[in-house]
C-alpha atoms as a PDB file:
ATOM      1  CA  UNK A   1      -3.019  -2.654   8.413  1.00  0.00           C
ATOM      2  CA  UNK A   2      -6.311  -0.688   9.281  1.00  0.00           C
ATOM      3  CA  UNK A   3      -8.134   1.238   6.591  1.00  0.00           C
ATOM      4  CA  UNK A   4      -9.615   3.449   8.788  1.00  0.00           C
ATOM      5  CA  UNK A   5      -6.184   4.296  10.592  1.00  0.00           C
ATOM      6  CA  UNK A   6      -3.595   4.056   7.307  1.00  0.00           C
ATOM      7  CA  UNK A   7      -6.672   4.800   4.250  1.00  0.00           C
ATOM      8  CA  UNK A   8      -3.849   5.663   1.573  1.00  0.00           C
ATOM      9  CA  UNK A   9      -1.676   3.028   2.693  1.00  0.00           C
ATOM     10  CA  UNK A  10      -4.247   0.090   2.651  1.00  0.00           C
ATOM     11  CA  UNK A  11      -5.551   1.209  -0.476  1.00  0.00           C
ATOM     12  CA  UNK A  12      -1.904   1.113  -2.284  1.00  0.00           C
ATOM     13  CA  UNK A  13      -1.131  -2.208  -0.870  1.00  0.00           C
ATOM     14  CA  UNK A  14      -4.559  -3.753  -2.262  1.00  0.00           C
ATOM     15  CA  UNK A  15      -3.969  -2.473  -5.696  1.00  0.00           C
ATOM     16  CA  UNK A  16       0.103  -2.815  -5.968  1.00  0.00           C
ATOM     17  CA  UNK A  17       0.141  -6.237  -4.455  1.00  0.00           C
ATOM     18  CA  UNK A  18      -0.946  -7.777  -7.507  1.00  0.00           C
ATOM     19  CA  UNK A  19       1.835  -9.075 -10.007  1.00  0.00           C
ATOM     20  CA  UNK A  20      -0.500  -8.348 -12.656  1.00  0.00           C
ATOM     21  CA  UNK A  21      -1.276  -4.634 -11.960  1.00  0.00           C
ATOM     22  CA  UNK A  22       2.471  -3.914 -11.163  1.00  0.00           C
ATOM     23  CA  UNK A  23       3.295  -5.597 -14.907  1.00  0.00           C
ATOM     24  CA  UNK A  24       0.724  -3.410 -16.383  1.00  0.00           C
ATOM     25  CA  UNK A  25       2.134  -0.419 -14.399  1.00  0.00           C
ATOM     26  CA  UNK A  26       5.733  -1.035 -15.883  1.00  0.00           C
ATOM     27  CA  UNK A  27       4.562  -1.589 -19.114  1.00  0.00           C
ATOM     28  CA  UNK A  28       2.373   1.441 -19.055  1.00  0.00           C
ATOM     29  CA  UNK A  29       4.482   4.002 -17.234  1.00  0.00           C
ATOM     30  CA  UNK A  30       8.124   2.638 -17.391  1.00  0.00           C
ATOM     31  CA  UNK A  31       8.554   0.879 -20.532  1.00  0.00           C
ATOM     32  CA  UNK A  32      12.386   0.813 -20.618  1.00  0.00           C
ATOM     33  CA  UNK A  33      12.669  -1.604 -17.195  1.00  0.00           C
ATOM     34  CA  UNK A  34       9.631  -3.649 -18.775  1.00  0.00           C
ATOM     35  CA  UNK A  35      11.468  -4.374 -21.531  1.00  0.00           C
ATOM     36  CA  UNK A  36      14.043  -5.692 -19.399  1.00  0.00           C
ATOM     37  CA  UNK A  37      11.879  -8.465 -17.567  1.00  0.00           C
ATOM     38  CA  UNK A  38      10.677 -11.654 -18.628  1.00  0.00           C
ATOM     39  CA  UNK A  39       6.455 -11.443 -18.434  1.00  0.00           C
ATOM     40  CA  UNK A  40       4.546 -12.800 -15.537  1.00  0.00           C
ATOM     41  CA  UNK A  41       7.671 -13.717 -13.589  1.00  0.00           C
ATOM     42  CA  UNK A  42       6.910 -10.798 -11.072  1.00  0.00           C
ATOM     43  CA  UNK A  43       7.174 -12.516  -7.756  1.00  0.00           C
ATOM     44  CA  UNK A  44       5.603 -10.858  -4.747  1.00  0.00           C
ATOM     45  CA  UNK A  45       8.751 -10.535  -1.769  1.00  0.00           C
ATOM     46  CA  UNK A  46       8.447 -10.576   2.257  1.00  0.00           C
ATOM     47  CA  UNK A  47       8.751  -7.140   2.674  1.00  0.00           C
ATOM     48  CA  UNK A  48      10.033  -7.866   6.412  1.00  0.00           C
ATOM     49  CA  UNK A  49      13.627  -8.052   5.786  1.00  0.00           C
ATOM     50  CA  UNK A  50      15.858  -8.968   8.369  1.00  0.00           C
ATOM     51  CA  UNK A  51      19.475  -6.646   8.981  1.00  0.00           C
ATOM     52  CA  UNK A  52      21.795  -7.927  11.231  1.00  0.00           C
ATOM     53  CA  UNK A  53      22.628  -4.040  11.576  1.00  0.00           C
ATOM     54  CA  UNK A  54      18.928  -2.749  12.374  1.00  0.00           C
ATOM     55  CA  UNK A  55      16.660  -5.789  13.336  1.00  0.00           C
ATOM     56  CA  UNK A  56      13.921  -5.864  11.088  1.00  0.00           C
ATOM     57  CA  UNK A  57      13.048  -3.844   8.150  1.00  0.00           C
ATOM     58  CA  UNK A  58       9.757  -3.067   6.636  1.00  0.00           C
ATOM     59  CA  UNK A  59       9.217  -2.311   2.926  1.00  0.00           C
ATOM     60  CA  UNK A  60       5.922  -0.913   1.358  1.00  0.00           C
ATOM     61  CA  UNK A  61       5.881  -3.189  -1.291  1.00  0.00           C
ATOM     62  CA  UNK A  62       8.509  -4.968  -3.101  1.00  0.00           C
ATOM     63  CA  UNK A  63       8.850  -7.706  -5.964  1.00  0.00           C
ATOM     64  CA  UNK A  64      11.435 -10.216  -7.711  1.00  0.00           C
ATOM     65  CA  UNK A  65      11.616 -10.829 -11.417  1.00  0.00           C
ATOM     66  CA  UNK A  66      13.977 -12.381 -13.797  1.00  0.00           C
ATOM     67  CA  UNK A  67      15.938 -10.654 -16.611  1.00  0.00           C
ATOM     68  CA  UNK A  68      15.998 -10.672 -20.209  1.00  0.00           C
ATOM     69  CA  UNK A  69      19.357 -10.552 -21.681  1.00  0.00           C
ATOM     70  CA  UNK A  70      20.676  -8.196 -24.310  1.00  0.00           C
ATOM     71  CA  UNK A  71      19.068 -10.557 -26.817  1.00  0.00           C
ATOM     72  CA  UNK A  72      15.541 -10.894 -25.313  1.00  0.00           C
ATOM     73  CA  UNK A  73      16.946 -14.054 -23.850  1.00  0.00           C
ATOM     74  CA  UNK A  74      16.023 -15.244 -20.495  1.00  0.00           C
ATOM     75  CA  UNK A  75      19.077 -15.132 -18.523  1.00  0.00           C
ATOM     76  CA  UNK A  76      19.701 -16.203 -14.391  1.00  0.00           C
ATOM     77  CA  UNK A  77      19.645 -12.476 -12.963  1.00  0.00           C
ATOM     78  CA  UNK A  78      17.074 -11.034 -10.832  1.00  0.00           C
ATOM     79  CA  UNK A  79      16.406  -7.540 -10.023  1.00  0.00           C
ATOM     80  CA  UNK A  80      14.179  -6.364  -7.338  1.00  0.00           C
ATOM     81  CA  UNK A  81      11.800  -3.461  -7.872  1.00  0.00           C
ATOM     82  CA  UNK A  82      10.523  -1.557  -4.456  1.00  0.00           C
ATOM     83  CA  UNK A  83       7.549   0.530  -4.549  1.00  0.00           C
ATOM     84  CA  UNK A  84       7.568   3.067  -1.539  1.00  0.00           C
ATOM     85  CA  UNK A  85       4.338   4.814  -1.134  1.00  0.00           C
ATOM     86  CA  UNK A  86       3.772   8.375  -0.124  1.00  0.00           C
ATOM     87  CA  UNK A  87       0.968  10.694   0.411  1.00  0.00           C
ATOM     88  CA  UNK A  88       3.001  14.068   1.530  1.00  0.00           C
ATOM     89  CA  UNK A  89       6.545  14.845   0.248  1.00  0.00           C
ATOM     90  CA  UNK A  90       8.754  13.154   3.034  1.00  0.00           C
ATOM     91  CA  UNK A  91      12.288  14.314   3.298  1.00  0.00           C
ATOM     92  CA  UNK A  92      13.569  10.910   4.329  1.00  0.00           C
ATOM     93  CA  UNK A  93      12.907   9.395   1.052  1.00  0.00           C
ATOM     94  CA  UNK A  94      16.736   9.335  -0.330  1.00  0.00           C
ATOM     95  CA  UNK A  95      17.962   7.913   3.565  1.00  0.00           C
ATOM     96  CA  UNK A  96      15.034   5.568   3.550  1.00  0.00           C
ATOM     97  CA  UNK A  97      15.810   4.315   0.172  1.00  0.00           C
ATOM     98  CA  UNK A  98      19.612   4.039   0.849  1.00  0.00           C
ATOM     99  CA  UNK A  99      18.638   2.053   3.588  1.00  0.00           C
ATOM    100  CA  UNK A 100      16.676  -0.444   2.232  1.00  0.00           C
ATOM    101  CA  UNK A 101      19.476  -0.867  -0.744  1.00  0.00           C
ATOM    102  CA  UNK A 102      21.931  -1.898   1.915  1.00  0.00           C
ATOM    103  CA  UNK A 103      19.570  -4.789   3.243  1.00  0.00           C
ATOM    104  CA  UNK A 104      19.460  -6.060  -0.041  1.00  0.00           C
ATOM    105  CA  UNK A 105      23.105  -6.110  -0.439  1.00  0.00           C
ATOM    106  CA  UNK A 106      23.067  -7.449   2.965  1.00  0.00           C
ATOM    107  CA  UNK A 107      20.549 -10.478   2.220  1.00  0.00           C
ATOM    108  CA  UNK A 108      22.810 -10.839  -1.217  1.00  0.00           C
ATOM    109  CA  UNK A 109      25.881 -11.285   0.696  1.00  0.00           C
ATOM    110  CA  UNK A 110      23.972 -13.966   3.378  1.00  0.00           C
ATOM    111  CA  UNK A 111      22.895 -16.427  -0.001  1.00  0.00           C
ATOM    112  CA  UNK A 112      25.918 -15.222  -1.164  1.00  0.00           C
ATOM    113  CA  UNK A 113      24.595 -14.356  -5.264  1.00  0.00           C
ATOM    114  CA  UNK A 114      25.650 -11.555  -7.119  1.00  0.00           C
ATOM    115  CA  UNK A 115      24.260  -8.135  -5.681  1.00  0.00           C
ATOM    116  CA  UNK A 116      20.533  -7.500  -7.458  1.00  0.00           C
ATOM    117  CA  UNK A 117      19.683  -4.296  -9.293  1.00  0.00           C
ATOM    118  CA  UNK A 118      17.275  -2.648  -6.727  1.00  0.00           C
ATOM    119  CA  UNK A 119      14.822  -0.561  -8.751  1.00  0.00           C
ATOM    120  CA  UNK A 120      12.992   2.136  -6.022  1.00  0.00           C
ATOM    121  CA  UNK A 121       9.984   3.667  -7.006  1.00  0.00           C
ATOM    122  CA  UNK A 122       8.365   6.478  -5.309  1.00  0.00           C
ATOM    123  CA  UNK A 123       4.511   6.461  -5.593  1.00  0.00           C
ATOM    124  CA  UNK A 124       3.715  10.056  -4.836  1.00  0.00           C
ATOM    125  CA  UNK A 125      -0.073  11.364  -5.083  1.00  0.00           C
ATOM    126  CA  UNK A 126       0.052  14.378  -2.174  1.00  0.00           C
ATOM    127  CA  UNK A 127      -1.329  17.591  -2.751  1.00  0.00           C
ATOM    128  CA  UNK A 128       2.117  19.971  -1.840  1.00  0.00           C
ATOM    129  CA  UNK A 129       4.711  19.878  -4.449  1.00  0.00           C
ATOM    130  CA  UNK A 130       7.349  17.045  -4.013  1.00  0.00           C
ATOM    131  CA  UNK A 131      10.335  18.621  -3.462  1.00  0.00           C
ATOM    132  CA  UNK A 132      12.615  16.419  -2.498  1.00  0.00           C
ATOM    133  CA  UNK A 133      15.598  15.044  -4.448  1.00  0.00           C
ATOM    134  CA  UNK A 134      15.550  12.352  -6.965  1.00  0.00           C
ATOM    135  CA  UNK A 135      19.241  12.131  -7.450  1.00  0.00           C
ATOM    136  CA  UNK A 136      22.417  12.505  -4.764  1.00  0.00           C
ATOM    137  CA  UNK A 137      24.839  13.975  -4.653  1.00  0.00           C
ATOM    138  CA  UNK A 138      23.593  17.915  -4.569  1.00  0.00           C
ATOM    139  CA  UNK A 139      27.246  19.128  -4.320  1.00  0.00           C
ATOM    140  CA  UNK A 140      28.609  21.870  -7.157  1.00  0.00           C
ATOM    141  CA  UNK A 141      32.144  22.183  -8.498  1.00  0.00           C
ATOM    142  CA  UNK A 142      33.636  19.170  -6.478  1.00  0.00           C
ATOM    143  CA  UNK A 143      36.908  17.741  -8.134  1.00  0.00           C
ATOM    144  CA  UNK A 144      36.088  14.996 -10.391  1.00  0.00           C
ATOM    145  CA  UNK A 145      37.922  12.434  -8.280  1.00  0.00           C
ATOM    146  CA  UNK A 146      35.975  13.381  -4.833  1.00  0.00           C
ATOM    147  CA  UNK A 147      33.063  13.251  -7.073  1.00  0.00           C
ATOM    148  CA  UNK A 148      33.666   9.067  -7.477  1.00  0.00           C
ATOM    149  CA  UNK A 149      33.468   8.993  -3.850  1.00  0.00           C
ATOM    150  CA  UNK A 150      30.827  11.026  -3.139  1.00  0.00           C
ATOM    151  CA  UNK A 151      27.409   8.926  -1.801  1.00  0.00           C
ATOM    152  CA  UNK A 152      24.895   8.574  -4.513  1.00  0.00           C
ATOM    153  CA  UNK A 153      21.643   7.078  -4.941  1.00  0.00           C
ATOM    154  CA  UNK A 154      18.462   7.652  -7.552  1.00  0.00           C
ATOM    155  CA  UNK A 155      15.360   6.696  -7.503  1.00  0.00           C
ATOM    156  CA  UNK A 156      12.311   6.888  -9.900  1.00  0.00           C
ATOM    157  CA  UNK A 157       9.516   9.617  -8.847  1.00  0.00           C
ATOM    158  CA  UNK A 158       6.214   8.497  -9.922  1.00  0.00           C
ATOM    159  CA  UNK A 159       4.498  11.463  -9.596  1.00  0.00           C
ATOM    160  CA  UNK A 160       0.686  11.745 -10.202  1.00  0.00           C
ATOM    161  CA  UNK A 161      -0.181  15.074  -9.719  1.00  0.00           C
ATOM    162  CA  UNK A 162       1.926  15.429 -13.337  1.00  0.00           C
ATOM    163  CA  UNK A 163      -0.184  12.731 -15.173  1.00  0.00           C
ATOM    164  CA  UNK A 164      -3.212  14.159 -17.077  1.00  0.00           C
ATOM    165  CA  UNK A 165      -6.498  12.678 -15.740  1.00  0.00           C
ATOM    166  CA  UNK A 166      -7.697  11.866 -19.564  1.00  0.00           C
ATOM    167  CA  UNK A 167      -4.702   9.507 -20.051  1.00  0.00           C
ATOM    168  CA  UNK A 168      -5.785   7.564 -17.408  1.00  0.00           C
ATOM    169  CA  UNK A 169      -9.414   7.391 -18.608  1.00  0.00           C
ATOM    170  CA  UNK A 170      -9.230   7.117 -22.156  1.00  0.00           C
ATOM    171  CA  UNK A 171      -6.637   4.104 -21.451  1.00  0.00           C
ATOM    172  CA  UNK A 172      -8.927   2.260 -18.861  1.00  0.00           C
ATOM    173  CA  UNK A 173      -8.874  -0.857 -21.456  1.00  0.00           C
ATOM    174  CA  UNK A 174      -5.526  -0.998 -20.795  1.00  0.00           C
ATOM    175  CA  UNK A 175      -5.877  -2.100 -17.054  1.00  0.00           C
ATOM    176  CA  UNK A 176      -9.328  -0.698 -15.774  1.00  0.00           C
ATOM    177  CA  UNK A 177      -8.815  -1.449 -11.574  1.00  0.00           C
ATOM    178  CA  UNK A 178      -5.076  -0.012 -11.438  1.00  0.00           C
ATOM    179  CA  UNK A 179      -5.840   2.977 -13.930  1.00  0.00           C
ATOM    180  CA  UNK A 180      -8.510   3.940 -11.986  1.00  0.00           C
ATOM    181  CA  UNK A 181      -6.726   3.464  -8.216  1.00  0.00           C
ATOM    182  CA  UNK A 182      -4.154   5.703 -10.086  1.00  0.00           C
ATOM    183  CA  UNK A 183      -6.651   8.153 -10.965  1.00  0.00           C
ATOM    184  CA  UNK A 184      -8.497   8.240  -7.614  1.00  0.00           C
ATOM    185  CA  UNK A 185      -5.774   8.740  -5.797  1.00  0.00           C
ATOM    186  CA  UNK A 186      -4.704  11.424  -7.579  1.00  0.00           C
ATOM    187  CA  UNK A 187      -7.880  12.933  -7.062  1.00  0.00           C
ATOM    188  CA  UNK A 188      -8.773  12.058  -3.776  1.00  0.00           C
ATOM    189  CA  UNK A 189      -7.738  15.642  -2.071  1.00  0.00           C
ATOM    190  CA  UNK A 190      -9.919  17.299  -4.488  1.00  0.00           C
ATOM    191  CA  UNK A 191     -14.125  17.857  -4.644  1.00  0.00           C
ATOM    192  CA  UNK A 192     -15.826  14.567  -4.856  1.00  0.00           C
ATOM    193  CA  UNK A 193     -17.155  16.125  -8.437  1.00  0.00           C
ATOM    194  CA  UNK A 194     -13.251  15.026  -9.436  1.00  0.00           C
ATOM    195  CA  UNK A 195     -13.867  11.272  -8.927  1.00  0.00           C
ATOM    196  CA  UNK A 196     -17.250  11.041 -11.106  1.00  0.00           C
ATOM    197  CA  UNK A 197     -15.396   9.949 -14.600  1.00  0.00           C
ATOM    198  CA  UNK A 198     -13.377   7.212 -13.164  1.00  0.00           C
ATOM    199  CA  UNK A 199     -16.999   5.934 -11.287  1.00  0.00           C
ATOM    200  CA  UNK A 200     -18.806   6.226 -14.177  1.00  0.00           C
ATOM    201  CA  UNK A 201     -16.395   4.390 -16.368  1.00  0.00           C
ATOM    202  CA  UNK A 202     -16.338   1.965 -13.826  1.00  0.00           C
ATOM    203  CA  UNK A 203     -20.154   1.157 -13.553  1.00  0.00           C
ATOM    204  CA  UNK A 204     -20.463   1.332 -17.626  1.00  0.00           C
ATOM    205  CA  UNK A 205     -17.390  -1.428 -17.559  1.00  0.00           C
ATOM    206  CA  UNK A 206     -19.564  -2.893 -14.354  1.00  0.00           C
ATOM    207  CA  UNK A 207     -15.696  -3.416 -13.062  1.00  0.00           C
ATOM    208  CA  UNK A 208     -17.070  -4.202  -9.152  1.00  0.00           C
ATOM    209  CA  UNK A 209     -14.805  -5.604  -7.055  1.00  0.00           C
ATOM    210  CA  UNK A 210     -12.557  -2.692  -7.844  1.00  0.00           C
ATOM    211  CA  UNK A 211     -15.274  -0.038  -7.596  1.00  0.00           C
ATOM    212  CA  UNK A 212     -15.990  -1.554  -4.145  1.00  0.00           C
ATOM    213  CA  UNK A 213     -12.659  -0.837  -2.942  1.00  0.00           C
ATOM    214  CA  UNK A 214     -12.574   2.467  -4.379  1.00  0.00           C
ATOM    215  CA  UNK A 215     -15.588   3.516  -2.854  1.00  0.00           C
ATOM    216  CA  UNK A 216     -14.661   1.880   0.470  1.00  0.00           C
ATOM    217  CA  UNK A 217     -10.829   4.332   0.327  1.00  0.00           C
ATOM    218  CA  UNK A 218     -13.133   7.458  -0.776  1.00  0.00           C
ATOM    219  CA  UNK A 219     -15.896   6.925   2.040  1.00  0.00           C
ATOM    220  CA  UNK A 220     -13.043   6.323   4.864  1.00  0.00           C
ATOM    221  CA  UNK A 221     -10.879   9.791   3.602  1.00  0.00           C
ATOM    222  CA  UNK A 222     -13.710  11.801   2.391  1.00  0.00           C
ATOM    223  CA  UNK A 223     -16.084  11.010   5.689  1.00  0.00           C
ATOM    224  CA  UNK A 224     -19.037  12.108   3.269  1.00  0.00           C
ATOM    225  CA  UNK A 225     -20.705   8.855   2.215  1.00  0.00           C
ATOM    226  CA  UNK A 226     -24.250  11.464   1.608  1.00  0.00           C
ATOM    227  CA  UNK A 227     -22.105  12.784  -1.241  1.00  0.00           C
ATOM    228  CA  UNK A 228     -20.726   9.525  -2.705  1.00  0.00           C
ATOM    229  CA  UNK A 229     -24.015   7.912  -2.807  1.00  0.00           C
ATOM    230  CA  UNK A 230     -25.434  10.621  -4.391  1.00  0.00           C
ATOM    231  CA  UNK A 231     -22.555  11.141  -7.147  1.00  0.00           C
ATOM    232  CA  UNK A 232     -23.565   7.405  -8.169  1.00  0.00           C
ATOM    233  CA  UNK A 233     -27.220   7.501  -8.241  1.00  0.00           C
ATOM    234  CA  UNK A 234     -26.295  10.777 -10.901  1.00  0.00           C
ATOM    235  CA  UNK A 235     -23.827   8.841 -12.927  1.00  0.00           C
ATOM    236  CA  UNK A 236     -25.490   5.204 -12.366  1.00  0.00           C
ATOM    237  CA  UNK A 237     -29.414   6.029 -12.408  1.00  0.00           C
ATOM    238  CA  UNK A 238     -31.415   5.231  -9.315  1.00  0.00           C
ATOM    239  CA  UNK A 239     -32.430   1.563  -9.575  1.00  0.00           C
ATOM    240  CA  UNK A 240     -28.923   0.567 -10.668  1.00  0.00           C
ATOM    241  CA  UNK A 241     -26.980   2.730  -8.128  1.00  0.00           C
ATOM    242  CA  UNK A 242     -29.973   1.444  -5.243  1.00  0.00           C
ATOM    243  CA  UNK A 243     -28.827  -2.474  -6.126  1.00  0.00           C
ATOM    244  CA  UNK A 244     -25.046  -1.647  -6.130  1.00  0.00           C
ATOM    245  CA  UNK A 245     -24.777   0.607  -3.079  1.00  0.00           C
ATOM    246  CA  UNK A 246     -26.517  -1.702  -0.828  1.00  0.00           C
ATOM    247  CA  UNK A 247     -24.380  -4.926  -2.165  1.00  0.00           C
ATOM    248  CA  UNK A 248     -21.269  -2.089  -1.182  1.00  0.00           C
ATOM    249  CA  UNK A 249     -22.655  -1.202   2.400  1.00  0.00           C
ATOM    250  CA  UNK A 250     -24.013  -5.304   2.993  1.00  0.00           C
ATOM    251  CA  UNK A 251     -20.132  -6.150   1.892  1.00  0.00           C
ATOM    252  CA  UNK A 252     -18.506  -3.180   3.510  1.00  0.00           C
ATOM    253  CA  UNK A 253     -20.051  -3.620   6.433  1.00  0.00           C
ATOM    254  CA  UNK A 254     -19.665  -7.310   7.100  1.00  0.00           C
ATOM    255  CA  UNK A 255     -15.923  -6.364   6.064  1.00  0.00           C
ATOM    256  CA  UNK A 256     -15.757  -3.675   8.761  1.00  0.00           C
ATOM    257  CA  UNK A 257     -17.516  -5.077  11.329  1.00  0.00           C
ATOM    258  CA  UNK A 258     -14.495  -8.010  11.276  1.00  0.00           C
ATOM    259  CA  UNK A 259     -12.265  -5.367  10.947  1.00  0.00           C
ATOM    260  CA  UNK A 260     -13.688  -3.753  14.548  1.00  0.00           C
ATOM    261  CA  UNK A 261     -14.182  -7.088  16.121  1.00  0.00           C
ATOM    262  CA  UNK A 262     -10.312  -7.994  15.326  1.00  0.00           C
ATOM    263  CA  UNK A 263      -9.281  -4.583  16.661  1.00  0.00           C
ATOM    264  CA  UNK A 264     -10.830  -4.839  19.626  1.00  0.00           C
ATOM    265  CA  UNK A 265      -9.900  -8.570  20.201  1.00  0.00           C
ATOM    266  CA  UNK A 266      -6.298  -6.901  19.740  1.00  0.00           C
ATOM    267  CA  UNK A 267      -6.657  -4.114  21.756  1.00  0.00           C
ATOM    268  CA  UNK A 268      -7.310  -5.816  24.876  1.00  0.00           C
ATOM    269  CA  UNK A 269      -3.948  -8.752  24.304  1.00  0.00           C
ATOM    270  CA  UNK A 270      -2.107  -5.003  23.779  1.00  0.00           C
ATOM    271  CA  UNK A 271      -3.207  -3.853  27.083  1.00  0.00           C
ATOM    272  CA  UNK A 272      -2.557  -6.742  28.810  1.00  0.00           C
ATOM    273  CA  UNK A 273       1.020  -7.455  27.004  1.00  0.00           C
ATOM    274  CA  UNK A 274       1.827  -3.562  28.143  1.00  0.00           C
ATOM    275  CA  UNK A 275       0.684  -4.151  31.868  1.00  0.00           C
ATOM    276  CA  UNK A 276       1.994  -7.743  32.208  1.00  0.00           C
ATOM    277  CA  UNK A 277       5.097  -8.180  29.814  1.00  0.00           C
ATOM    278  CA  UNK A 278       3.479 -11.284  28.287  1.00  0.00           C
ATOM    279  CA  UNK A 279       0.386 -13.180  27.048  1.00  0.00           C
ATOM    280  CA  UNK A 280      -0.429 -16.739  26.869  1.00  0.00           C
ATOM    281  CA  UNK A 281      -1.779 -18.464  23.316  1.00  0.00           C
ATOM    282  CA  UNK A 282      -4.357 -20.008  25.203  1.00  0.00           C
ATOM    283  CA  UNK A 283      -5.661 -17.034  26.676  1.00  0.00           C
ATOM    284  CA  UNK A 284      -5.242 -15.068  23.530  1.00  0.00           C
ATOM    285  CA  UNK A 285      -7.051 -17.531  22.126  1.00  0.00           C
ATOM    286  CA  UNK A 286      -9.945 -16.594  24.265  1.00  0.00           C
ATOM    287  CA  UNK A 287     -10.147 -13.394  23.651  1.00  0.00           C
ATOM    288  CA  UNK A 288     -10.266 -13.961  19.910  1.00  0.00           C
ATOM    289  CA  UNK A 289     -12.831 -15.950  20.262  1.00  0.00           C
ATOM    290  CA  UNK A 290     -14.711 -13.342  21.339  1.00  0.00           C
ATOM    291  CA  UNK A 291     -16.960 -11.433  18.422  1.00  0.00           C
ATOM    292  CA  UNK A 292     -19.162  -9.610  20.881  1.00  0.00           C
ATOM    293  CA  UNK A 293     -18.132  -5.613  20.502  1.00  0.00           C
ATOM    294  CA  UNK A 294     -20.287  -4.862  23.682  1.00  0.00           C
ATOM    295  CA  UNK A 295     -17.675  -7.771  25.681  1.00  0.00           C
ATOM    296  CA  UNK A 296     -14.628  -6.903  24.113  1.00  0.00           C
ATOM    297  CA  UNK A 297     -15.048  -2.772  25.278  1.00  0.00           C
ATOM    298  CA  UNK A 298     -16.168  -4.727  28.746  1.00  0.00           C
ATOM    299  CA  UNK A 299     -12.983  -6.488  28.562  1.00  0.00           C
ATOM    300  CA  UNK A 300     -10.925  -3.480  26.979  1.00  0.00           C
ATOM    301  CA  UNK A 301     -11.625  -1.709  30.592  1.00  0.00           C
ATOM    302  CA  UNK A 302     -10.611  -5.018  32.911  1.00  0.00           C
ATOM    303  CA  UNK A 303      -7.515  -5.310  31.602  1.00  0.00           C
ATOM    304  CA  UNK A 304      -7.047  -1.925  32.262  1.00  0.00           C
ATOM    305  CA  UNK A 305      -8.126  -2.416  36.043  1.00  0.00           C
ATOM    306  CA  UNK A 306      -7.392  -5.922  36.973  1.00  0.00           C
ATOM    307  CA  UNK A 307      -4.432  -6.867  39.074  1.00  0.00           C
ATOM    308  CA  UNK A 308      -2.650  -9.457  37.489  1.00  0.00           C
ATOM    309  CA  UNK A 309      -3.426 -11.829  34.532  1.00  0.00           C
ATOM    310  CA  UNK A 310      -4.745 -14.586  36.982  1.00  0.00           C
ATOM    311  CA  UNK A 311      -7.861 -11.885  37.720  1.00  0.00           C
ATOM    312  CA  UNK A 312      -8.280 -11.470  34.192  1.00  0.00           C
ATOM    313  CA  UNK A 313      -8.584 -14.990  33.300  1.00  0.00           C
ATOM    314  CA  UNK A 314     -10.966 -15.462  36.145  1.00  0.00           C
ATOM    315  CA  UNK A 315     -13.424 -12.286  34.994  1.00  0.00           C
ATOM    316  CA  UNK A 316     -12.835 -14.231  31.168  1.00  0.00           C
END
């Protein structure tokens, strides 16, 4: 996934993919299911699920864990907890979330266990109002026994826009990269001005990797790096901010550069995959050896013009 293409995305995948900031989520926002999971057994799933329905299925992010019992006991069951991600309310959600509850069933029946709880939860930091329904069905005054019938399906909103932004500061201790990824991206529609607590807690707490990220997601939505530069030489002091933004833009730059080179490299197998129906390794091979940006736009336009993949392994 491409920052530059998918910014909220990538930045919700890099923070949520880590067992240890999704157990500090649950035991920060959603006590009740913690309580119901035995620690540090979160287990990262393949979120490409296969349906023999609908092909392939992607989820946003989505993890195993075993069960406690009524007794705090460890006991055989699993549940599986699904985090969809969304920047804009998306009307979908309650089809979408169906969906991927019947591929679960449908993987339960193929290893032929006892159907999982599926816990969806809806990660929602847009700037509109999220309107859409947590609960099904809508229906009013239906006979009690239609009502047993009727579809149904809840999920868990996880709304940011609700959460108060000194919550999520004062109880940085508690987990300082996700509470901060929580905060920024419930700020990041607003004024930069918003973001200058979390970065200043973050540079006292000298929390970097995380910082690095969150400056890299700011600078990509924001498009104002001027600003963000500026906001930490005010919270950092000059010589400090000086020997941390230059580490960022060395690191960030080295990082995007590969991200551009790769790109391109897969730009040009697209082309030629849409032209000529197929690709061989060796040839893509080639081309990923390639790291020069100037060769792969050179090549980008040749396997727009050449005549067959023979030409374009010659002009290789």
């Amino acid at each position: 996934m491409s920052i530059e293409k998918q910014p909220h995305d990538w930045f919700f995948k890099v923070i949520f993919s880590q067992s240890k900031n999704v157990e500090s989520f649950l035991e920060i926002f959603l006590p009740k299911i913690y309580k119901s999971i035995v620690p540090n057994s979160l287990k990262l799933s393949d979120t490409e699920k296969l349906s023999k329905k609908y092909k392939k299925l992607f989820l946003d992010i989505a993890f195993d864990c075993k069960l406690k019992d009524k007794d705090g006991n460890e006991t055989d069951g699993q549940i599986y907890i699904v985090f969809e991600h969304k920047s804009y309310p998306d009307k979908h959600t309650p089809s979408q979330i169906s969906f991927y509850k019947s591929v679960m069933m449908e993987e339960d029946e193929r290893l032929s266990r006892p159907y999982r709880p599926v816990i969806p939860i809806v990660f929602y930091h847009g700037e509109k109002p999220w309107n859409i329904p947590t609960k099904i069905p809508q229906l009013q005054n239906i006979d009690d026994y239609l009502e047993e019938y009727t579809h149904s399906l809840s999920y868990i909103l996880f709304d940011t826009t609700k959460l108060e932004d000194i919550f999520l500061i004062e109880n940085l201790y508690l987990n300082a990269c996700l509470l901060s990824a929580i905060y920024t991206m419930k700020n990041i529609f607003k004024d930069l001005e918003h973001l200058k607590p979390i970065l200043e807690k973050l540079v006292l707490e000298d929390v970097r990797e995380c910082l690095y990220i969150i400056i890299d997601y700011t600078v990509i939505v924001k498009k104002d790096l001027e600003t963000i530069e500026k906001v930490l030489e005010e919270i950092g002091g000059e010589e400090k901010m000086m020997t941390l933004t230059e580490k960022w833009k060395m690191e960030g730059l080295q990082e995007g550069l590969k991200r551009l080179i790769q790109e391109s490299q897969e730009a040009v197998i697209e082309i030629l995959e849409i032209r000529f129906g197929s690709v061989s390794d060796e040839l893509k091979s080639k081309i990923k050896a390639i790291e020069d940006l100037e060769k792969l736009k050179n090549l980008r336009r040749e396997a727009v013009k050449t005549q067959s993949i023979e030409d374009f392994s010659k002009i290789l």
